[in-house]
PDB file of N, CA and C in Angstrom:
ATOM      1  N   UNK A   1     -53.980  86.547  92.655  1.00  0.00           N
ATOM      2  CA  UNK A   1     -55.378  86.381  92.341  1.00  0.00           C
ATOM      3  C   UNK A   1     -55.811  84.998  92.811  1.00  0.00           C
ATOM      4  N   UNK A   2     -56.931  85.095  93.599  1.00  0.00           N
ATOM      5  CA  UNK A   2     -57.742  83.761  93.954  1.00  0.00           C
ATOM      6  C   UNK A   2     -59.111  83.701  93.290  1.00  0.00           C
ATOM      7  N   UNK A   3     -59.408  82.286  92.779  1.00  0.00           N
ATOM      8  CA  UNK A   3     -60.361  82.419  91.947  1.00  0.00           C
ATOM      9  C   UNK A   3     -61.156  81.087  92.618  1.00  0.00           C
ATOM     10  N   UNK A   4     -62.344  81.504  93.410  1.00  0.00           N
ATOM     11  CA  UNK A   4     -62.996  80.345  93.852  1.00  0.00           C
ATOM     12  C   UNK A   4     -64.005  80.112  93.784  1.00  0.00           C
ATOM     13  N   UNK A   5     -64.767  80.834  92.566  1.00  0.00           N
ATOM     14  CA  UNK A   5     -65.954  80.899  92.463  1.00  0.00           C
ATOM     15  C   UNK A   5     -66.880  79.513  91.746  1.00  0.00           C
ATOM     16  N   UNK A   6     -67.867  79.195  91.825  1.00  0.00           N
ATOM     17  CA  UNK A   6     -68.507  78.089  92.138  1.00  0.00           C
ATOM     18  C   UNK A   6     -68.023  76.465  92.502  1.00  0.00           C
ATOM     19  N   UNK A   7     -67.577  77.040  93.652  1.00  0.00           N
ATOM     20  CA  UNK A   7     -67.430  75.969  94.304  1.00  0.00           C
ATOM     21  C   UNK A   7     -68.268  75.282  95.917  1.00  0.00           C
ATOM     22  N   UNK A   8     -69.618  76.004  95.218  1.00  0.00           N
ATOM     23  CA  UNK A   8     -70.258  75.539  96.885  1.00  0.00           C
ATOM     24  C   UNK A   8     -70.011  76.112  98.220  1.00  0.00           C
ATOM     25  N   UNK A   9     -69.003  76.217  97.886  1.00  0.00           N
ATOM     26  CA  UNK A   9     -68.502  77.121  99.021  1.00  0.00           C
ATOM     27  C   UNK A   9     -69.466  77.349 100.222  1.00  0.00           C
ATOM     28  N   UNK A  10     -69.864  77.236 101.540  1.00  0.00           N
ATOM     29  CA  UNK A  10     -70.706  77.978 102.506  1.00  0.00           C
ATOM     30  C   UNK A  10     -70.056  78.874 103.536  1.00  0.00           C
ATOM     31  N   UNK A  11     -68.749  78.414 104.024  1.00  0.00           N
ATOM     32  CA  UNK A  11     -67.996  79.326 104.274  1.00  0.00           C
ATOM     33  C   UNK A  11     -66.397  79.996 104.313  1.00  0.00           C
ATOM     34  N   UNK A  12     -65.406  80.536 104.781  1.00  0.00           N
ATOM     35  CA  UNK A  12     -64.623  80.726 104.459  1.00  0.00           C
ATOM     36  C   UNK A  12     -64.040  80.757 105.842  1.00  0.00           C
ATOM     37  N   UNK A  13     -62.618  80.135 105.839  1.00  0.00           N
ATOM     38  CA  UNK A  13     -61.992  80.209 107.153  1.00  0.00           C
ATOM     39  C   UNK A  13     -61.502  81.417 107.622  1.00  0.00           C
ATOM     40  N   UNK A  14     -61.175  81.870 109.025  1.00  0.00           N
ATOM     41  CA  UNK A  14     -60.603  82.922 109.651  1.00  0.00           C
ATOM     42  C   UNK A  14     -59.349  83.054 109.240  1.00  0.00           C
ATOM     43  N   UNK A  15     -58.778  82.356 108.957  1.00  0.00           N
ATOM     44  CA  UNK A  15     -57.286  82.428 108.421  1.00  0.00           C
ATOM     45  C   UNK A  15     -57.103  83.089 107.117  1.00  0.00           C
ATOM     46  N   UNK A  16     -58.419  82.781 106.334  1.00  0.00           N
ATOM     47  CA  UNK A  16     -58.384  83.875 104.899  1.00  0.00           C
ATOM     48  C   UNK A  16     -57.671  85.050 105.269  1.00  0.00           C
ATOM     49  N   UNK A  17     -58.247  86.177 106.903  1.00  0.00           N
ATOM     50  CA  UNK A  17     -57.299  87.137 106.611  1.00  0.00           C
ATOM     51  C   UNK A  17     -55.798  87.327 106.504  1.00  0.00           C
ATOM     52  N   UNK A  18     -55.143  86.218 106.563  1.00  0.00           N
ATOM     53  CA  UNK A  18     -53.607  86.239 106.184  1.00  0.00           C
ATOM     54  C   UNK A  18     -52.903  86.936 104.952  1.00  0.00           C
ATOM     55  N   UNK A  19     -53.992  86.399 103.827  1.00  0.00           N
ATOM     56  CA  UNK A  19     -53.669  86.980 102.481  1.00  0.00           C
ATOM     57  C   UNK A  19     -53.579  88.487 102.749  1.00  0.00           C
ATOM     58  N   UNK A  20     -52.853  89.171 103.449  1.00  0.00           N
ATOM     59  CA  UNK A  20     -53.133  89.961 103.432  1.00  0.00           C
ATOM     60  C   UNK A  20     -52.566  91.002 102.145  1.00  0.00           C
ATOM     61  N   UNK A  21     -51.478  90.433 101.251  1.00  0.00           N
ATOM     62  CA  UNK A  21     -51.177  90.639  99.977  1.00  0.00           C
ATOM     63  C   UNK A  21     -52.093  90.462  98.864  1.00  0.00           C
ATOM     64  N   UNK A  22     -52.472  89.471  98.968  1.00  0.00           N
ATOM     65  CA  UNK A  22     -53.825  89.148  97.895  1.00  0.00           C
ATOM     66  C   UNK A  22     -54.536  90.327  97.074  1.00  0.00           C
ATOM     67  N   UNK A  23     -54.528  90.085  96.393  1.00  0.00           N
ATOM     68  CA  UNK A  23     -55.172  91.315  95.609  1.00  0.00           C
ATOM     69  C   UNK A  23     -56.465  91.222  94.743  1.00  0.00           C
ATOM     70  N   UNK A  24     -56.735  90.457  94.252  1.00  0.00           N
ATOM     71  CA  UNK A  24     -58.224  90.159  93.543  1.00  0.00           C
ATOM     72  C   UNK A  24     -58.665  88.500  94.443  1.00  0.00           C
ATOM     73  N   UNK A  25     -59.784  88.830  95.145  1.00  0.00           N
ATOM     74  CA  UNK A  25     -60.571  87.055  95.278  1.00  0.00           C
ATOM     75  C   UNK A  25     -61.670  87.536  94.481  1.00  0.00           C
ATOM     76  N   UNK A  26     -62.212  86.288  93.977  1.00  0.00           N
ATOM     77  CA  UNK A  26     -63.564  86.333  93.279  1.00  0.00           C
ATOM     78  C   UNK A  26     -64.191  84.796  93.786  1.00  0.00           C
ATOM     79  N   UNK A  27     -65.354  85.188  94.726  1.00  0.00           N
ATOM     80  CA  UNK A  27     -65.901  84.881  94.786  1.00  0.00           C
ATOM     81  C   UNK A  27     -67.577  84.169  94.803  1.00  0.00           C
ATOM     82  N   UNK A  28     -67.770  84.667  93.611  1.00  0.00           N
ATOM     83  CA  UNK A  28     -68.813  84.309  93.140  1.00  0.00           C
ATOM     84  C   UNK A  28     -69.465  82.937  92.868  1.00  0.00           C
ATOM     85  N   UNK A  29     -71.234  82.810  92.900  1.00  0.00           N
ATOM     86  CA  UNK A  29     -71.898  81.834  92.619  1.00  0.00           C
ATOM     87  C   UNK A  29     -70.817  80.753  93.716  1.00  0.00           C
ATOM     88  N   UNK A  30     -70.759  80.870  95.272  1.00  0.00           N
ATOM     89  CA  UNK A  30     -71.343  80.112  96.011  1.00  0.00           C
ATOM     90  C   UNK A  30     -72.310  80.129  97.086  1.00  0.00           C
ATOM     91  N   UNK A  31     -72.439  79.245  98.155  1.00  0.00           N
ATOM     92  CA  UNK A  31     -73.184  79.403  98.927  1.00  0.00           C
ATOM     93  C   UNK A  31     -73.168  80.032 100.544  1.00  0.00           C
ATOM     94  N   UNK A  32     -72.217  81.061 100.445  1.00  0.00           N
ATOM     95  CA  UNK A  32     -71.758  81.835 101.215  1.00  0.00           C
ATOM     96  C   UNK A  32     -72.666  82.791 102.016  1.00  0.00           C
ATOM     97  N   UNK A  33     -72.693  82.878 103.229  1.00  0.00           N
ATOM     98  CA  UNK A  33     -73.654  83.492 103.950  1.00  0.00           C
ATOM     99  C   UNK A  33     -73.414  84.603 105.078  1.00  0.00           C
ATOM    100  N   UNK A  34     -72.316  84.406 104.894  1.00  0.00           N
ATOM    101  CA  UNK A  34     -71.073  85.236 105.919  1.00  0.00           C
ATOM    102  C   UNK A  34     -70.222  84.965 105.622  1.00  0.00           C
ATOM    103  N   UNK A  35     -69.082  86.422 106.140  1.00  0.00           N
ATOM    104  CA  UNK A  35     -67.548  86.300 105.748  1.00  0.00           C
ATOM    105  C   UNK A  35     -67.438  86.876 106.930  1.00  0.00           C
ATOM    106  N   UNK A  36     -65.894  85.869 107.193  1.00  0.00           N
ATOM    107  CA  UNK A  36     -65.093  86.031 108.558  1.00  0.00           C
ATOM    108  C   UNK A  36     -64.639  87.679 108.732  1.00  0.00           C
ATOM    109  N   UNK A  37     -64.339  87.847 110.201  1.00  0.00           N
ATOM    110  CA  UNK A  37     -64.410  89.335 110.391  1.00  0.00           C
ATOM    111  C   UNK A  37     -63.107  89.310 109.876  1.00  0.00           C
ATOM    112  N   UNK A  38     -62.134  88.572 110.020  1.00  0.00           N
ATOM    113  CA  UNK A  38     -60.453  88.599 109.450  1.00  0.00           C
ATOM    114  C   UNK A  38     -60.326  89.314 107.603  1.00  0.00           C
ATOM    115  N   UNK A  39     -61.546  89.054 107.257  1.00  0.00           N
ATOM    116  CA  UNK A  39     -61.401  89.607 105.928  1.00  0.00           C
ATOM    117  C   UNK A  39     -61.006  91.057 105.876  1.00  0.00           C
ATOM    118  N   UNK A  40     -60.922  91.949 106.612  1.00  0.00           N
ATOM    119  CA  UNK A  40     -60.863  93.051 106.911  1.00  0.00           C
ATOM    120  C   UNK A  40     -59.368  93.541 106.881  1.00  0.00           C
ATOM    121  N   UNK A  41     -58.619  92.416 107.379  1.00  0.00           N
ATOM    122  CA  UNK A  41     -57.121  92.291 107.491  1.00  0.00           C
ATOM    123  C   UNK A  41     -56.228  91.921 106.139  1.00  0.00           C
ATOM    124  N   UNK A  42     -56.867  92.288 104.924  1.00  0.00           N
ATOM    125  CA  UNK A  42     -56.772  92.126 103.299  1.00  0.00           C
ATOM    126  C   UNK A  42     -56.263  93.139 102.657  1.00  0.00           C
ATOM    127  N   UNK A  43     -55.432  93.700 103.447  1.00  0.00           N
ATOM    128  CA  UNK A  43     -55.527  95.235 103.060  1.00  0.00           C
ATOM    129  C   UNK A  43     -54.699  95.632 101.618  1.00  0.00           C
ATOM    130  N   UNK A  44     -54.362  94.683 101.189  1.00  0.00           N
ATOM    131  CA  UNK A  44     -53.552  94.566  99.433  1.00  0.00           C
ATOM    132  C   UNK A  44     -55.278  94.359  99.137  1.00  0.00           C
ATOM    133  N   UNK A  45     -55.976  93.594  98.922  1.00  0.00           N
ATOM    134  CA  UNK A  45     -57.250  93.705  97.869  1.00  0.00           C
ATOM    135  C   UNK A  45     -57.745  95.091  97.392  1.00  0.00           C
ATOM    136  N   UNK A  46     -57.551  94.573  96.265  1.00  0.00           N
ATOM    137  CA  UNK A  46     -58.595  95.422  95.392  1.00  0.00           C
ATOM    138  C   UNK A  46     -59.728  95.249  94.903  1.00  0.00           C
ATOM    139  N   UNK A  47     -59.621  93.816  94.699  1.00  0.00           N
ATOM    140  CA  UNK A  47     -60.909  93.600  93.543  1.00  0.00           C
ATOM    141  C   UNK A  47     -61.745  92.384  94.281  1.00  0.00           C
ATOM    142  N   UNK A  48     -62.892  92.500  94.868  1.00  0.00           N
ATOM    143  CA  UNK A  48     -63.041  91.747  95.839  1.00  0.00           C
ATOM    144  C   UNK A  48     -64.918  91.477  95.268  1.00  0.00           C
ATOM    145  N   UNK A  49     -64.998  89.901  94.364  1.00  0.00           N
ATOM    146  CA  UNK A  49     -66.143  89.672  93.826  1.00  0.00           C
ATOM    147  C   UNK A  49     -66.851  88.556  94.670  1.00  0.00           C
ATOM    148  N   UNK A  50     -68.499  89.213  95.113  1.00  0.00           N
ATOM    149  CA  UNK A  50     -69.086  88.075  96.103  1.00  0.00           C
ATOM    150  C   UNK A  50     -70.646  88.151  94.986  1.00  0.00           C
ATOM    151  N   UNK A  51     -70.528  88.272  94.343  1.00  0.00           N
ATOM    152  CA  UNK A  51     -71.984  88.235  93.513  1.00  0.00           C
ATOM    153  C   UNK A  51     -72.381  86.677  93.456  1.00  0.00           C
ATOM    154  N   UNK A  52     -73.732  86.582  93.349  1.00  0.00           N
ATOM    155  CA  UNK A  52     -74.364  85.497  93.826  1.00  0.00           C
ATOM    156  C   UNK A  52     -74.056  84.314  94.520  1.00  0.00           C
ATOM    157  N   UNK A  53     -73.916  84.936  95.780  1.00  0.00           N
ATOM    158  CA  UNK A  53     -74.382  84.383  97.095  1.00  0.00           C
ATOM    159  C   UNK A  53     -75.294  84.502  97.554  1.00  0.00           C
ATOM    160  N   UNK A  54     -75.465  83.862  99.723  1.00  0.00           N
ATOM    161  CA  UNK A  54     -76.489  84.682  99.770  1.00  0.00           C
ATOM    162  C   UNK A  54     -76.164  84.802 101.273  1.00  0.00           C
ATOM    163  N   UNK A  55     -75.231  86.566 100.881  1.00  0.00           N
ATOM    164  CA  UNK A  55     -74.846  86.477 102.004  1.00  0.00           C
ATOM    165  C   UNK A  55     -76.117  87.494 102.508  1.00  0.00           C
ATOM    166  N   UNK A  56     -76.511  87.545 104.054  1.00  0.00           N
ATOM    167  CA  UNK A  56     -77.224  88.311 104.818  1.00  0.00           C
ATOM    168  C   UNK A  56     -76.723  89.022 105.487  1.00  0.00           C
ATOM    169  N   UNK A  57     -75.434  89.678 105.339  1.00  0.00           N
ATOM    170  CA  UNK A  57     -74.676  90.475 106.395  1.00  0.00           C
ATOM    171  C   UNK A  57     -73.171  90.694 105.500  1.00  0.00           C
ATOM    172  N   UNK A  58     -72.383  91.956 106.271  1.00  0.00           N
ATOM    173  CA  UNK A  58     -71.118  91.826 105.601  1.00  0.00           C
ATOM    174  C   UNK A  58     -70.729  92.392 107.166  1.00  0.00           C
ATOM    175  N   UNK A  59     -68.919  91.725 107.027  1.00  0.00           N
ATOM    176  CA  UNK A  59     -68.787  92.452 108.537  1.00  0.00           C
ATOM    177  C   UNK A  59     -68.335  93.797 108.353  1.00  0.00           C
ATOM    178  N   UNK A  60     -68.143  94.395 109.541  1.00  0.00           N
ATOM    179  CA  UNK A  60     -68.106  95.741 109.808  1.00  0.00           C
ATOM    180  C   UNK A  60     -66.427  95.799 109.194  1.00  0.00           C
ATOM    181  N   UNK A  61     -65.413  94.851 109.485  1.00  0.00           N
ATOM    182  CA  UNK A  61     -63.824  95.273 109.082  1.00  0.00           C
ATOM    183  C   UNK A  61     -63.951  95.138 108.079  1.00  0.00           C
ATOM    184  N   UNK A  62     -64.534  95.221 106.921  1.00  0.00           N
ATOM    185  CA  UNK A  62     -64.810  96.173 105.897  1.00  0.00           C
ATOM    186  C   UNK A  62     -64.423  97.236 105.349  1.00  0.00           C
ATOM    187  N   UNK A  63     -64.466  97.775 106.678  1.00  0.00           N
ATOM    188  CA  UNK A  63     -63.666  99.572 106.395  1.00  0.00           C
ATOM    189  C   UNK A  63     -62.150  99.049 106.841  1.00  0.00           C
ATOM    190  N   UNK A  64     -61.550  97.928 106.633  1.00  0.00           N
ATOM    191  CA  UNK A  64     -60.187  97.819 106.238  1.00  0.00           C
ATOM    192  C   UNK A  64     -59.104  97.749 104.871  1.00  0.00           C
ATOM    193  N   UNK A  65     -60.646  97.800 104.111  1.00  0.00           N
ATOM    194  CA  UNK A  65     -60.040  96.975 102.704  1.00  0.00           C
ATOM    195  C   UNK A  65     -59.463  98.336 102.359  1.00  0.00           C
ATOM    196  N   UNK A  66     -58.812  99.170 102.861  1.00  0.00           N
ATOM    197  CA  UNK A  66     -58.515 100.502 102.174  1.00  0.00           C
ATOM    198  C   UNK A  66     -57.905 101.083 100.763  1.00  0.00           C
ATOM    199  N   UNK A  67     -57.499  99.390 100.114  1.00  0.00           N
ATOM    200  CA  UNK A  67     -57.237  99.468  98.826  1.00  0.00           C
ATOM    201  C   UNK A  67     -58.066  98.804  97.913  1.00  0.00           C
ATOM    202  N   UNK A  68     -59.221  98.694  98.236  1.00  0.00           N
ATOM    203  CA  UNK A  68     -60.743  97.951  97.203  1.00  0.00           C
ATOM    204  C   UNK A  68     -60.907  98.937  96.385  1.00  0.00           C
ATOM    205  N   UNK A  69     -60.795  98.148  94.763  1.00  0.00           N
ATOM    206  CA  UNK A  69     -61.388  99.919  94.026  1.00  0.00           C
ATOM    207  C   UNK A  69     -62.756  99.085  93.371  1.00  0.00           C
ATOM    208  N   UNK A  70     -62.462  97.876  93.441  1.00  0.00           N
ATOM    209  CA  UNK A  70     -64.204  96.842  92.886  1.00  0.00           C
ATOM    210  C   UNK A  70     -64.808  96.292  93.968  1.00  0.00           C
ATOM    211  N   UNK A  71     -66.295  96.333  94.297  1.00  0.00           N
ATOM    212  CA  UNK A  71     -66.195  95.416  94.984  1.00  0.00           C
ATOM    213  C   UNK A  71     -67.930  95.346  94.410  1.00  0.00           C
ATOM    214  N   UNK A  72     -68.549  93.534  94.469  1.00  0.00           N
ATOM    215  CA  UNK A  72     -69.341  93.485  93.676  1.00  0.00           C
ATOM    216  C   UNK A  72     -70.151  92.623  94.529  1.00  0.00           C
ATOM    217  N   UNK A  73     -71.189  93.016  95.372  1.00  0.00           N
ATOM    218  CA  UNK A  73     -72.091  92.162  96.051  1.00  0.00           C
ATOM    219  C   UNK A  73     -73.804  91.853  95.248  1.00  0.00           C
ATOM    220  N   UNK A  74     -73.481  91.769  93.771  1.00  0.00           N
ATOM    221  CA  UNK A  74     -74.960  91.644  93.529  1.00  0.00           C
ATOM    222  C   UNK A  74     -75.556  90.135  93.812  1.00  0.00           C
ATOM    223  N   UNK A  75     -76.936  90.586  93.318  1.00  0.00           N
ATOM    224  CA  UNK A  75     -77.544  88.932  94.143  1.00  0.00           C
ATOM    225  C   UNK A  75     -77.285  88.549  95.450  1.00  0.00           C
ATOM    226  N   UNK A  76     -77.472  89.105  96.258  1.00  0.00           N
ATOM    227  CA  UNK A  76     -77.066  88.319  97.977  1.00  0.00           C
ATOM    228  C   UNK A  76     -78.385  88.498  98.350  1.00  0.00           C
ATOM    229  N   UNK A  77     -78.335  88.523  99.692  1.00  0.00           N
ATOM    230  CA  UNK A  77     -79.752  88.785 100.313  1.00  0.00           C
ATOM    231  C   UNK A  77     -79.233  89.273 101.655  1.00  0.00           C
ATOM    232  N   UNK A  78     -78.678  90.573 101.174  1.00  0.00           N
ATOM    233  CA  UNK A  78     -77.873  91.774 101.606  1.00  0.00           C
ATOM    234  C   UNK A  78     -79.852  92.677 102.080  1.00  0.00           C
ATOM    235  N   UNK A  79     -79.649  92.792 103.163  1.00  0.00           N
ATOM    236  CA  UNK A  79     -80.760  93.772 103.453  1.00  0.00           C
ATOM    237  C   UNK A  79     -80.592  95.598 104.371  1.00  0.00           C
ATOM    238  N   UNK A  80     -78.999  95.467 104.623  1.00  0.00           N
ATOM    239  CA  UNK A  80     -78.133  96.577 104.463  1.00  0.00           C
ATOM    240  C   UNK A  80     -77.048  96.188 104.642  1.00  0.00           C
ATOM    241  N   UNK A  81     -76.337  97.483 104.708  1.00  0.00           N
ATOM    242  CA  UNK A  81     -74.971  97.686 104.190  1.00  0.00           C
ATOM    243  C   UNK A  81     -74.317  98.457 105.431  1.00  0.00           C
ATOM    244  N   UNK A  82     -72.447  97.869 105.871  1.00  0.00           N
ATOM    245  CA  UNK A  82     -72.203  98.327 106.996  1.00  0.00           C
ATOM    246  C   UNK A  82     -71.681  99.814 106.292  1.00  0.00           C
ATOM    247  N   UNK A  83     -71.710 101.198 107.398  1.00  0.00           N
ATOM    248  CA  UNK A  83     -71.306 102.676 106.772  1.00  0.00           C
ATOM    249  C   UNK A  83     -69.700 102.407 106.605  1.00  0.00           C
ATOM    250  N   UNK A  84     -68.846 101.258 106.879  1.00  0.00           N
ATOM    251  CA  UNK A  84     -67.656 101.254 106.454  1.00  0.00           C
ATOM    252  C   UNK A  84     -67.340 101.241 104.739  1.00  0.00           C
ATOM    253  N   UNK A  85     -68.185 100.912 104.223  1.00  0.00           N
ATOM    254  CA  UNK A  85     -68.435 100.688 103.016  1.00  0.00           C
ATOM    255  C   UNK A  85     -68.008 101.954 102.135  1.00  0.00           C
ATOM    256  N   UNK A  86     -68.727 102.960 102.916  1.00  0.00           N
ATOM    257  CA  UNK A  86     -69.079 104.121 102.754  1.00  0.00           C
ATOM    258  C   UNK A  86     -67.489 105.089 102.322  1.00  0.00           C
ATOM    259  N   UNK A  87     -66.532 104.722 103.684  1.00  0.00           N
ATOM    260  CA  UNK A  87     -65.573 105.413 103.762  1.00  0.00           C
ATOM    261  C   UNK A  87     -64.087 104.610 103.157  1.00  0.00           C
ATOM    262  N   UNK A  88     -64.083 103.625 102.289  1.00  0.00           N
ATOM    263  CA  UNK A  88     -63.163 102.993 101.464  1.00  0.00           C
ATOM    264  C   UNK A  88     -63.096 103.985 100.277  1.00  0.00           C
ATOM    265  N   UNK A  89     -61.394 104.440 100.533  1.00  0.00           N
ATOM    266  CA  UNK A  89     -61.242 105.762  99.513  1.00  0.00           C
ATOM    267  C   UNK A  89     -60.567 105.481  99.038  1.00  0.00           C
ATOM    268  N   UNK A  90     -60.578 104.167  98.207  1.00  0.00           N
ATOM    269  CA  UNK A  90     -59.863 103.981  96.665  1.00  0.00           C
ATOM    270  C   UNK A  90     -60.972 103.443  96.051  1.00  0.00           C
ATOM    271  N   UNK A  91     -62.358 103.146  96.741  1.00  0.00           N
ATOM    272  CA  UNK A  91     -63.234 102.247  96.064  1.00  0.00           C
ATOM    273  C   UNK A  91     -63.923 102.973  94.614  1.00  0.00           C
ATOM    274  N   UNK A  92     -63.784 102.259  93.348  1.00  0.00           N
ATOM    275  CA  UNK A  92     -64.454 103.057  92.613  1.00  0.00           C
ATOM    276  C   UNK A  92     -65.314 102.419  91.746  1.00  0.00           C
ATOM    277  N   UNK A  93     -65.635 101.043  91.931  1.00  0.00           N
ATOM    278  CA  UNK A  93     -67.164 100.438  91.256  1.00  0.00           C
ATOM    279  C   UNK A  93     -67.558 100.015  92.548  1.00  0.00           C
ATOM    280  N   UNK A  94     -69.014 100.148  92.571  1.00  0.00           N
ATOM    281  CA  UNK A  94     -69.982  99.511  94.125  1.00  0.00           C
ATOM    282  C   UNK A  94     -70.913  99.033  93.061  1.00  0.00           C
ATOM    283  N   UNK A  95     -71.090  97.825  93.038  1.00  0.00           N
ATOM    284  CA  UNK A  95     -72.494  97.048  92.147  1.00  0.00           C
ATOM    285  C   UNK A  95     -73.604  96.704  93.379  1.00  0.00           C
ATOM    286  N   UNK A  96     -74.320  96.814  93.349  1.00  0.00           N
ATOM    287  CA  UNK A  96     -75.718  96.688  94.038  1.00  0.00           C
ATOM    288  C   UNK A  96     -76.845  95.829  93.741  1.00  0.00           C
ATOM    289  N   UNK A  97     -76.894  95.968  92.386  1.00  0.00           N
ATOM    290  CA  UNK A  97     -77.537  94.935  91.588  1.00  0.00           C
ATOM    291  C   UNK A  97     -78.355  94.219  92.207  1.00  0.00           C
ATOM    292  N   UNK A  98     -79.664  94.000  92.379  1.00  0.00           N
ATOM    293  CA  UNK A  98     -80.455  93.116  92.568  1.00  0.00           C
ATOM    294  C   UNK A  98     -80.360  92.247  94.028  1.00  0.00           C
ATOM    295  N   UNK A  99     -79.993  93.698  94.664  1.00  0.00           N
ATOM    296  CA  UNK A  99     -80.615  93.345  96.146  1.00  0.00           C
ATOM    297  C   UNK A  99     -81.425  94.191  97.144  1.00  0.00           C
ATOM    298  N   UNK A 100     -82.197  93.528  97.862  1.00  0.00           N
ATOM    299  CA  UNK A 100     -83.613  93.749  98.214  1.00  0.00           C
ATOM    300  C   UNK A 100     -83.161  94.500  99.360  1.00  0.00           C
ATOM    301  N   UNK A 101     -81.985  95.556  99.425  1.00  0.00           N
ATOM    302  CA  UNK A 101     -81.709  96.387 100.433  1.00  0.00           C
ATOM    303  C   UNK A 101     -83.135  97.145 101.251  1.00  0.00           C
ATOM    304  N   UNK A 102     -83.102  97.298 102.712  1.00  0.00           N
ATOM    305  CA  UNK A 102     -84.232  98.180 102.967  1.00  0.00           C
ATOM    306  C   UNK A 102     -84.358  99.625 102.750  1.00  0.00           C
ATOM    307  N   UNK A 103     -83.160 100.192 102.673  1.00  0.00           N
ATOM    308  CA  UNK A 103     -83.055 101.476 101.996  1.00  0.00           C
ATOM    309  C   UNK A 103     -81.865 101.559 101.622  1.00  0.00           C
ATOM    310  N   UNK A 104     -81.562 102.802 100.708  1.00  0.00           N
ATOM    311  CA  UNK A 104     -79.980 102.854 100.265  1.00  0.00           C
ATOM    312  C   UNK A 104     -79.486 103.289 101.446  1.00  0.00           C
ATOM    313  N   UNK A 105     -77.927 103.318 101.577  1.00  0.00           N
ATOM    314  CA  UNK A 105     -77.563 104.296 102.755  1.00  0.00           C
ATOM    315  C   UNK A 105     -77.591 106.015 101.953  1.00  0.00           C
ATOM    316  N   UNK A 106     -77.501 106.718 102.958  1.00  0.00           N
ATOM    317  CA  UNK A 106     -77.228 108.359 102.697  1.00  0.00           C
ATOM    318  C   UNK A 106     -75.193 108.362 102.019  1.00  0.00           C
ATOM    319  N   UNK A 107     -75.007 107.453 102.427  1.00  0.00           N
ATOM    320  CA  UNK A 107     -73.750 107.926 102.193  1.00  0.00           C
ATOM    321  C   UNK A 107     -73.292 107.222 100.378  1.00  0.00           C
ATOM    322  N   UNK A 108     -74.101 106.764  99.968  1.00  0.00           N
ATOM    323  CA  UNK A 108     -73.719 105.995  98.331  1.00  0.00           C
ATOM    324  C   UNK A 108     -73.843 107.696  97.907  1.00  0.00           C
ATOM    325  N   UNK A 109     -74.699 108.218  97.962  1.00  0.00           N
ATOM    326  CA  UNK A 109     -74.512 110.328  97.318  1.00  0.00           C
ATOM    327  C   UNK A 109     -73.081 110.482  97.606  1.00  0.00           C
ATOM    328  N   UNK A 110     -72.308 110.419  98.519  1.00  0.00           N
ATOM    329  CA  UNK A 110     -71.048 110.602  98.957  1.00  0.00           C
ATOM    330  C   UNK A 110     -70.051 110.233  98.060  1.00  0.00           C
ATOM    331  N   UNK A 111     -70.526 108.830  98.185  1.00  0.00           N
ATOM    332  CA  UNK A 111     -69.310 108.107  97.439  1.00  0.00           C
ATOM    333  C   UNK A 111     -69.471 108.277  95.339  1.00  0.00           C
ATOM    334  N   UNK A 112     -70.674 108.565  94.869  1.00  0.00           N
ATOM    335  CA  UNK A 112     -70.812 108.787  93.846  1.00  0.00           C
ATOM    336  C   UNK A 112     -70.344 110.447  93.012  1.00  0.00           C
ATOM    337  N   UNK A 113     -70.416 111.345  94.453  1.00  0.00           N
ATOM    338  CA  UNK A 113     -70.223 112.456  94.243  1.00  0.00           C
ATOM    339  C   UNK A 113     -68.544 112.855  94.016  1.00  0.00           C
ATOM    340  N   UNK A 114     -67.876 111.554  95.065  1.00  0.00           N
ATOM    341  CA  UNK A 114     -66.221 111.322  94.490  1.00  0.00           C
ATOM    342  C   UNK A 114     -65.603 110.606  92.920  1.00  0.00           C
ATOM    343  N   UNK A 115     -66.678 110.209  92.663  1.00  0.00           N
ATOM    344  CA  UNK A 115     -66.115 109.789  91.274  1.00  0.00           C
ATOM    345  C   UNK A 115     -66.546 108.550  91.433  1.00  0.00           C
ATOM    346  N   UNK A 116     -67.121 107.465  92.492  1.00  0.00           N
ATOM    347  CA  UNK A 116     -67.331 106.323  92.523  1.00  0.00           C
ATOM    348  C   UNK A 116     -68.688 105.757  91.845  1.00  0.00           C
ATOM    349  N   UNK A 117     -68.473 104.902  90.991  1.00  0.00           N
ATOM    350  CA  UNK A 117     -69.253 104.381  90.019  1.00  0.00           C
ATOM    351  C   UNK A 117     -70.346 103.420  91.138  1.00  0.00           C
ATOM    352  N   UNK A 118     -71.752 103.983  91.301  1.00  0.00           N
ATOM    353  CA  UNK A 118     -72.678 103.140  92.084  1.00  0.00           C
ATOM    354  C   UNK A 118     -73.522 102.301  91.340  1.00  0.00           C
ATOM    355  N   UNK A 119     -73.764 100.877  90.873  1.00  0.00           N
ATOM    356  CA  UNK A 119     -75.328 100.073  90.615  1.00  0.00           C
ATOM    357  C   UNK A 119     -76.040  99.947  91.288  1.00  0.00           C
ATOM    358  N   UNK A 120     -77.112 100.744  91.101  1.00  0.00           N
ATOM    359  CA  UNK A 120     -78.115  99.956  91.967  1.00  0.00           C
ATOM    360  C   UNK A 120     -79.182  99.134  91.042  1.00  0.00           C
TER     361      UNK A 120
END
C-alpha cells in the first residue's frame, strides 16, 4: 500500500509503473492533472484512489489494471472517460461523483449490469 495523498503532488513519475506488485495507491487531494501512461503496467492494483484532483484526462493503459476492483475518480475535471474503463473485469466500485462529465459512456449499463457498483 502507497499512501500519498495530500501532498501537492502535480505529477507522478514514469517509473511509478514498476510497482507493478503494488496493490492499493491512494491518491487523493493533490494537484494532479495527468497520470503517466506506465500506470497501466500496475497490474497487482486493486484499489486505485485519485479523488480530488484535477485531473483532465486518464490514459488509455487503463485497460491494464486488470485487477482494479476500486477505483475512485471523484472531483477531477474529468470531462470523459477512456472505454478501457469499461472493460476492467474485476472492477467493482466506479465512483463518479461530482464530475462535470459530457455524457456518461454507454458502457457504465454494462458494467453495472455485471454486478459493478456505479456513482454517479
Amino acid at each position: 500500500m502507497l499512501r500519498l495523498y495530500n501532498n501537492r503532488l502535480e505529477s507522478l513519475p514514469d517509473s511509478i509503473g514498476r510497482l507493478a506488485n503494488l496493490r492499493e495507491l491512494h491518491l487523493s487531494d493533490n494537484r494532479l492533472r495527468a497520470l503517466p501512461d506506465s500506470m497501466g503496467e500496475m497490474g497487482g492494483l486493486t484499489h486505485l484512489d485519485l479523488r480530488n484532483n484535477e485531473l483532465e484526462s486518464l490514459p488509455d493503459s487503463f485497460e491494464g489494471l486488470e485487477s482494479l476492483t476500486y477505483l475512485d475518480l471523484r472531483a477531477n475535471r474529468l470531462r470523459a472517460l477512456p472505454e478501457g474503463i469499461g472493460r476492467l473485469p474485476a472492477l467493482q466500485k466506479l465512483d463518479l461523483r461530482w464530475l462535470k462529465l459530457a455524457a456518461y459512456p454507454g458502457w457504465l449499463g454494462a458494467l453495472e449490469d455485471r454486478g459493478c457498483t456505479v456513482y454517479r
